[in-house]
Every structure is written in C-alpha cells, then in structure tokens.
PDB file of N, CA and C in Angstrom:
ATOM      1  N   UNK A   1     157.063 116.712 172.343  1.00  0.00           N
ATOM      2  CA  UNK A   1     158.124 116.746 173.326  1.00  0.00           C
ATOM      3  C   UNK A   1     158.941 118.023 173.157  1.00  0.00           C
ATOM      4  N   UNK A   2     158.728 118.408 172.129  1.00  0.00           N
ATOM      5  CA  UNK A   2     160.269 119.520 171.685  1.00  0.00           C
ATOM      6  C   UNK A   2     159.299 120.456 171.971  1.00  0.00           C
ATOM      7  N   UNK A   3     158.244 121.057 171.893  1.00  0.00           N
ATOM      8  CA  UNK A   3     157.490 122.097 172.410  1.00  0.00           C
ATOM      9  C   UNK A   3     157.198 121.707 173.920  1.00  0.00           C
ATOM     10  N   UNK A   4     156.769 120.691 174.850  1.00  0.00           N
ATOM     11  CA  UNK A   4     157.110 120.892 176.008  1.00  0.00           C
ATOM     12  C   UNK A   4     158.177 121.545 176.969  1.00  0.00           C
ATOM     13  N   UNK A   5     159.462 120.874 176.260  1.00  0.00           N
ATOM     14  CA  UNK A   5     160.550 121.393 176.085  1.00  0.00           C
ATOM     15  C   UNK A   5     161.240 122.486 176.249  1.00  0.00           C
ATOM     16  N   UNK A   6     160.373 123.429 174.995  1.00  0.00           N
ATOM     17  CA  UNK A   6     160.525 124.784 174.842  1.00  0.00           C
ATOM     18  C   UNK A   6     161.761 124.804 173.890  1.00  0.00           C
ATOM     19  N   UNK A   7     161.765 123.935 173.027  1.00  0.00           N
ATOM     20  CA  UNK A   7     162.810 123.638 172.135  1.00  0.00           C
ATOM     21  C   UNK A   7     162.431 124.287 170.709  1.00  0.00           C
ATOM     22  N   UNK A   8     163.436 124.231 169.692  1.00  0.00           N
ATOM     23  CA  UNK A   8     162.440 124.496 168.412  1.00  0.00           C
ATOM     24  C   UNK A   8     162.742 123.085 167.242  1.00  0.00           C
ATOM     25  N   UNK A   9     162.516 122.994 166.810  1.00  0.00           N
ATOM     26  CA  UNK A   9     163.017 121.515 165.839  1.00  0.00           C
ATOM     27  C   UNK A   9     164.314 121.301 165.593  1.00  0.00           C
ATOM     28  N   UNK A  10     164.703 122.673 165.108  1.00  0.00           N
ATOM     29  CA  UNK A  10     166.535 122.167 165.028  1.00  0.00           C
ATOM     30  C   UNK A  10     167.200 121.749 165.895  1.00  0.00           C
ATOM     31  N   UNK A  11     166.547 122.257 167.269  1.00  0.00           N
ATOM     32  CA  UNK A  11     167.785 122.160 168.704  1.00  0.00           C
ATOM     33  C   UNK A  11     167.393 120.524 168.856  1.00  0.00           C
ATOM     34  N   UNK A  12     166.356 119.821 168.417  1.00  0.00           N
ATOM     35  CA  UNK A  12     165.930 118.197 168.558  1.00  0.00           C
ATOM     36  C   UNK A  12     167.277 117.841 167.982  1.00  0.00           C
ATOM     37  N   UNK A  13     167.641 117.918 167.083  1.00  0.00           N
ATOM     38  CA  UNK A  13     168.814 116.999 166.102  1.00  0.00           C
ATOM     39  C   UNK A  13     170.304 117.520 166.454  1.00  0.00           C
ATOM     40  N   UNK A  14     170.515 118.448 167.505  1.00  0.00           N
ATOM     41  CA  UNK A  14     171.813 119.407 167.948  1.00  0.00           C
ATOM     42  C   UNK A  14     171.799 118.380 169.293  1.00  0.00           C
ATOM     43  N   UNK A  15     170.766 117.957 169.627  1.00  0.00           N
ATOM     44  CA  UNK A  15     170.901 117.868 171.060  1.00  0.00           C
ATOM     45  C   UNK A  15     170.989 115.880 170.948  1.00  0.00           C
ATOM     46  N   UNK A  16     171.557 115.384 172.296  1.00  0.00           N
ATOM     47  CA  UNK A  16     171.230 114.063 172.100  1.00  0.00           C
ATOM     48  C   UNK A  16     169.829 113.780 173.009  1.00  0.00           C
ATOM     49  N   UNK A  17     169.326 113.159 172.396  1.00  0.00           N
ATOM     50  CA  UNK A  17     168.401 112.338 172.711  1.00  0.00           C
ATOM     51  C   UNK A  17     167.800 110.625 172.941  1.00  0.00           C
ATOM     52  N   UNK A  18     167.730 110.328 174.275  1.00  0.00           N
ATOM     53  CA  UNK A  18     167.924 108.910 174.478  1.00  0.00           C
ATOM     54  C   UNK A  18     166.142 108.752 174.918  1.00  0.00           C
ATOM     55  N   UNK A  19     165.638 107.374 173.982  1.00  0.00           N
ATOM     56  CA  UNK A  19     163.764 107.384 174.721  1.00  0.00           C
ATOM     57  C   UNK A  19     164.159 105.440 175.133  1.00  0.00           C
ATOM     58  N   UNK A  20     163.856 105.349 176.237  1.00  0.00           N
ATOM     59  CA  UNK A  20     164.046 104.262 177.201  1.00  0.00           C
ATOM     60  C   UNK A  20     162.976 103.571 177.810  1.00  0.00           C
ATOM     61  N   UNK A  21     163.208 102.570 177.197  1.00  0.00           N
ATOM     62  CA  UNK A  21     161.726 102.061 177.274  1.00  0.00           C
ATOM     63  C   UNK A  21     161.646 101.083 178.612  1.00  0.00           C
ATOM     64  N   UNK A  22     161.038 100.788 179.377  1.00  0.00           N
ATOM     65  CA  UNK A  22     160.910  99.584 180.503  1.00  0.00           C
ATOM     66  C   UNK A  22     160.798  97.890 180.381  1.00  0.00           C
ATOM     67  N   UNK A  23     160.648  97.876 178.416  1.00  0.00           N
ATOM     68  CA  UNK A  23     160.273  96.553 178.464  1.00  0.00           C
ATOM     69  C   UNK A  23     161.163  96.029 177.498  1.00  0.00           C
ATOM     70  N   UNK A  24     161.107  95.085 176.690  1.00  0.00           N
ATOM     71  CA  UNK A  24     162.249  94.258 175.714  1.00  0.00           C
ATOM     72  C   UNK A  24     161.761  95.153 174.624  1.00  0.00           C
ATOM     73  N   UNK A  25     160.334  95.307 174.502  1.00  0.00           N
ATOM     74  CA  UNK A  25     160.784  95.957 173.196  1.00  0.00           C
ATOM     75  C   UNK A  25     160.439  97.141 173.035  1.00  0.00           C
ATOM     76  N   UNK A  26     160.778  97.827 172.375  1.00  0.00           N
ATOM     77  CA  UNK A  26     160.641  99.367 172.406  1.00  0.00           C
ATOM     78  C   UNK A  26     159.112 100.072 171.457  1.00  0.00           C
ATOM     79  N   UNK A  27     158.599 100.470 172.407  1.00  0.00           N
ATOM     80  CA  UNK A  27     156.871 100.663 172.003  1.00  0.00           C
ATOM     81  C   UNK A  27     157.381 102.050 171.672  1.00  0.00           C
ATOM     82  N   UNK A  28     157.749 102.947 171.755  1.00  0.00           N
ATOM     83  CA  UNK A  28     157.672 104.750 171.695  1.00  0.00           C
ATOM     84  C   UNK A  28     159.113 104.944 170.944  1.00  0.00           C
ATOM     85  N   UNK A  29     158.726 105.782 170.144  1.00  0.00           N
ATOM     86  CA  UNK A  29     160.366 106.734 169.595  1.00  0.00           C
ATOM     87  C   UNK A  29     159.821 108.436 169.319  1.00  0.00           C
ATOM     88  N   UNK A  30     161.005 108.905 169.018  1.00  0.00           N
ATOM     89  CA  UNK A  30     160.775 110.535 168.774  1.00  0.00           C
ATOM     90  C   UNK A  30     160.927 110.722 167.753  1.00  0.00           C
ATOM     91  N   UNK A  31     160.028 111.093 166.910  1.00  0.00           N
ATOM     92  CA  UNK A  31     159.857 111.639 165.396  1.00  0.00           C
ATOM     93  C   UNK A  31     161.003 112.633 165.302  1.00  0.00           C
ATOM     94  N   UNK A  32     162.039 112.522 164.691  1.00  0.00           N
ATOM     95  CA  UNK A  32     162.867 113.740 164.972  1.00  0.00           C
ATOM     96  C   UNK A  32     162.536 114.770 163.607  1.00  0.00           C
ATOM     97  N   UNK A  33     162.014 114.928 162.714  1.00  0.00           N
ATOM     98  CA  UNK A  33     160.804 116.353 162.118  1.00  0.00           C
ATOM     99  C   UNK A  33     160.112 117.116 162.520  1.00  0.00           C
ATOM    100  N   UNK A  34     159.152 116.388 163.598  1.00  0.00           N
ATOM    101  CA  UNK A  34     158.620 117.262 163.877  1.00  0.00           C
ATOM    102  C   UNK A  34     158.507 117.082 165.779  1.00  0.00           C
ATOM    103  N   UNK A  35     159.159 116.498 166.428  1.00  0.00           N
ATOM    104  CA  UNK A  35     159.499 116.273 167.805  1.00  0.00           C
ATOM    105  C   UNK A  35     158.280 115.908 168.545  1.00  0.00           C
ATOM    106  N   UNK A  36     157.495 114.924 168.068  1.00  0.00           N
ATOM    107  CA  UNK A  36     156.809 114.149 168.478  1.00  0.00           C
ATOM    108  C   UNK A  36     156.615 112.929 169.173  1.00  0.00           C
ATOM    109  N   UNK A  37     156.574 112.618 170.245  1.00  0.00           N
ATOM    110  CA  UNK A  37     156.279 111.527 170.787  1.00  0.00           C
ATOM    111  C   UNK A  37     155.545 110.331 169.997  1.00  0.00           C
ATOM    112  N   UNK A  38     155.563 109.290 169.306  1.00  0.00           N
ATOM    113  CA  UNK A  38     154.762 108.318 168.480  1.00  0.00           C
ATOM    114  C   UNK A  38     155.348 106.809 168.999  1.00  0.00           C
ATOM    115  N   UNK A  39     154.305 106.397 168.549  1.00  0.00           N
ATOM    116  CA  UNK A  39     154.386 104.736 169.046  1.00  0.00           C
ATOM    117  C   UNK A  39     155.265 104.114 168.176  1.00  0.00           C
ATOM    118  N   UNK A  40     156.447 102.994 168.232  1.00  0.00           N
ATOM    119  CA  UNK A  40     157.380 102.558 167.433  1.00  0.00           C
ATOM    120  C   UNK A  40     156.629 101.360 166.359  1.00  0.00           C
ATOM    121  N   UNK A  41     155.665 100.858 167.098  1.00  0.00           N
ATOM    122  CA  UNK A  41     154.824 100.110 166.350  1.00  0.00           C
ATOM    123  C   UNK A  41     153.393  99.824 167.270  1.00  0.00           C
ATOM    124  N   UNK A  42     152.489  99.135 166.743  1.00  0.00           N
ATOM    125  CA  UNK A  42     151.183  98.923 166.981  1.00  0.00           C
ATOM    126  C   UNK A  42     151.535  98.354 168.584  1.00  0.00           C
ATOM    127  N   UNK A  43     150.501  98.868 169.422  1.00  0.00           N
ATOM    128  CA  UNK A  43     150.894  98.394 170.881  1.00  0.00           C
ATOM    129  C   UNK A  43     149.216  97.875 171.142  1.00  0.00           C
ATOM    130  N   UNK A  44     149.531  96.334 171.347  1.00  0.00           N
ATOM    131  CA  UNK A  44     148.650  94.872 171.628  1.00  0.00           C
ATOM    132  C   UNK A  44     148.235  94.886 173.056  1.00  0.00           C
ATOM    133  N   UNK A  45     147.407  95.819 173.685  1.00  0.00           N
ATOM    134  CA  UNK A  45     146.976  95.544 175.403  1.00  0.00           C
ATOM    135  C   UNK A  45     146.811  94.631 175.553  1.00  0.00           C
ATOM    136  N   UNK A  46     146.126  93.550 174.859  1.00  0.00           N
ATOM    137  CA  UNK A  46     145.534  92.059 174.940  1.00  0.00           C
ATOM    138  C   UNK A  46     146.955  90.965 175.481  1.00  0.00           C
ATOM    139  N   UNK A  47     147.775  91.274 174.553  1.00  0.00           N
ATOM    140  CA  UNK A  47     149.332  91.128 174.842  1.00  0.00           C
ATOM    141  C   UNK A  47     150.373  91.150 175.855  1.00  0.00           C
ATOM    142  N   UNK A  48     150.095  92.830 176.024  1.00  0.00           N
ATOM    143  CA  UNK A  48     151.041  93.335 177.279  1.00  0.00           C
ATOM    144  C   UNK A  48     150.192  93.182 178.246  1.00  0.00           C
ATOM    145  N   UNK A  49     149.384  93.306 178.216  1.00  0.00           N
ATOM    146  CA  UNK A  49     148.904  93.235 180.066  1.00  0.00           C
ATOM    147  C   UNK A  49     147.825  92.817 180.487  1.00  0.00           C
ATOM    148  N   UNK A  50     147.530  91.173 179.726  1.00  0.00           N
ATOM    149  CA  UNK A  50     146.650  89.819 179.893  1.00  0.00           C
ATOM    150  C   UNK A  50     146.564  89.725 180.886  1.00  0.00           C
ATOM    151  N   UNK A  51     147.131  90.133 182.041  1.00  0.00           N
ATOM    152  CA  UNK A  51     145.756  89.896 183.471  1.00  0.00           C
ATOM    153  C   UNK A  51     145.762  90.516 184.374  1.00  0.00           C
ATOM    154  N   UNK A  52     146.218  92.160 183.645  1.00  0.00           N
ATOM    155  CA  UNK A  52     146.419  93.262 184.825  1.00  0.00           C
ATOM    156  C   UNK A  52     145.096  94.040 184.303  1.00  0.00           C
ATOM    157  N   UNK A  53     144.656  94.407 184.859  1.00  0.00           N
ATOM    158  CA  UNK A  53     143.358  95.748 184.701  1.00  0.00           C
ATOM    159  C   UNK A  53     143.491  96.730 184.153  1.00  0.00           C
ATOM    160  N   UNK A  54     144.633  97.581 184.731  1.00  0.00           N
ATOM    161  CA  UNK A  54     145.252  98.594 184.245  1.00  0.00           C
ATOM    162  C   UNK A  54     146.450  98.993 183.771  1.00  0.00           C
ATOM    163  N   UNK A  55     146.630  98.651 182.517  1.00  0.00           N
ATOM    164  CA  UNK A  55     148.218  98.402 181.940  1.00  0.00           C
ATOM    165  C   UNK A  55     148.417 100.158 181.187  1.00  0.00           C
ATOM    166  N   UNK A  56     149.839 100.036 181.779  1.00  0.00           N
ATOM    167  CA  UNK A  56     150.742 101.599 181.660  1.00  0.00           C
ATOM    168  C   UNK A  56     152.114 100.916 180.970  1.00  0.00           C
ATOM    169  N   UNK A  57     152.269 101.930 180.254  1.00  0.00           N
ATOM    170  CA  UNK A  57     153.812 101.561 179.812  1.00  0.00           C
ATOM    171  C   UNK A  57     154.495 102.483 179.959  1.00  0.00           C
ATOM    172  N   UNK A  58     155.444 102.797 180.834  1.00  0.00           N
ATOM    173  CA  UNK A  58     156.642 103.625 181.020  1.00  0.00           C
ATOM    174  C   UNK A  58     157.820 103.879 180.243  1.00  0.00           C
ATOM    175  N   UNK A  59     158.126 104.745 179.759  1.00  0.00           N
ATOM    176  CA  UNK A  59     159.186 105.515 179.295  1.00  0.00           C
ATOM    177  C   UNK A  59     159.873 106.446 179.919  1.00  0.00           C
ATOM    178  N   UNK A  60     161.421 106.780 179.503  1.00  0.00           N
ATOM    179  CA  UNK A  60     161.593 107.917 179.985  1.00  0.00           C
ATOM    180  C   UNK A  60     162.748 108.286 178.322  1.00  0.00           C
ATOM    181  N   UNK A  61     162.310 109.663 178.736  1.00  0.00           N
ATOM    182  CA  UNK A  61     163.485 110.755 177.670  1.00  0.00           C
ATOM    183  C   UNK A  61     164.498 111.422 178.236  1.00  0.00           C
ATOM    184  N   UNK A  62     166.063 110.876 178.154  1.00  0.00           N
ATOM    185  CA  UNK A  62     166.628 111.919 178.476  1.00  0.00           C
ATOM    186  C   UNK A  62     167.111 112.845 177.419  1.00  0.00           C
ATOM    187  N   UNK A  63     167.556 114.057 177.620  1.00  0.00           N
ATOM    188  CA  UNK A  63     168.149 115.374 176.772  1.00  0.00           C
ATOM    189  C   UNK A  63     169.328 115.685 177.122  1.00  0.00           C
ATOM    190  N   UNK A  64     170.323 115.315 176.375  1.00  0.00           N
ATOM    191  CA  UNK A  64     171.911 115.599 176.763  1.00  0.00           C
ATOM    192  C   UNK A  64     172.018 117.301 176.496  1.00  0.00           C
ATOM    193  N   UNK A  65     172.577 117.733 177.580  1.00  0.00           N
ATOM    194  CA  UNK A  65     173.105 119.356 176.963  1.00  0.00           C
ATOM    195  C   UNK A  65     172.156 119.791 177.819  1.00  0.00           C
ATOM    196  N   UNK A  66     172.564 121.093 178.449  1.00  0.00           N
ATOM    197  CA  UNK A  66     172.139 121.994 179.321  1.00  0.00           C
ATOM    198  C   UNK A  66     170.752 122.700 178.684  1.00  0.00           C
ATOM    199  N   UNK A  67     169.701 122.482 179.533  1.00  0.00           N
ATOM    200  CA  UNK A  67     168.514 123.114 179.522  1.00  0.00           C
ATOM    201  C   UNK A  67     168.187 124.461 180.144  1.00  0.00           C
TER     202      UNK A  67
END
C-alpha cells in the first residue's frame, strides 16, 4: 500500500491510517513495517460465502493528511 501510495515507511506511521472492513469482523490490516496489505487472520471461503459462487471481500483505506 505505502509504495502504491508513493509513500516511504516512515510517512505510514506520520500519517493516520483507517482499513474498514464491510463485515463484523475484520479480515485485512496494514503491517505498519513494512506497509503491507495482510490478512488479520485466516479467511474461511467455505464460511463467508456458503452459497455465493463468487465471494469478494471489500475493504477500504483511508489516509488522513494531504496527498
């Protein structure tokens, strides 16, 4: 994320950062070392999306402070 960005690692921990998840529980967080996108824990398709075909999980990141 922080290289999409165009960020460098320090400006990750200067800046606020909010990752918002769509569901109760929160599948994704941001490694703040090395500004990575990673899963918060093991994510169960069998689970989340038992009788959809094609299961997506949405997030969003916002970045406080002028880009």
């Amino acid at each position: 994320v922080a290289k999409d960005l165009g960020l460098q690692l320090p400006d990750i921990s200067d800046r606020g950062f909010r990752l918002i998840d769509r569901g109760r529980t929160p599948h994704f967080s941001l490694h703040g070392k090395t500004g990575h996108l990673v899963t918060a824990e093991r994510i169960d398709r069998e689970q989340l999306c038992q009788r959809v075909q094609q299961c997506v999980l949405r997030c969003e990141l916002i970045v406080e402070g002028a880009m």
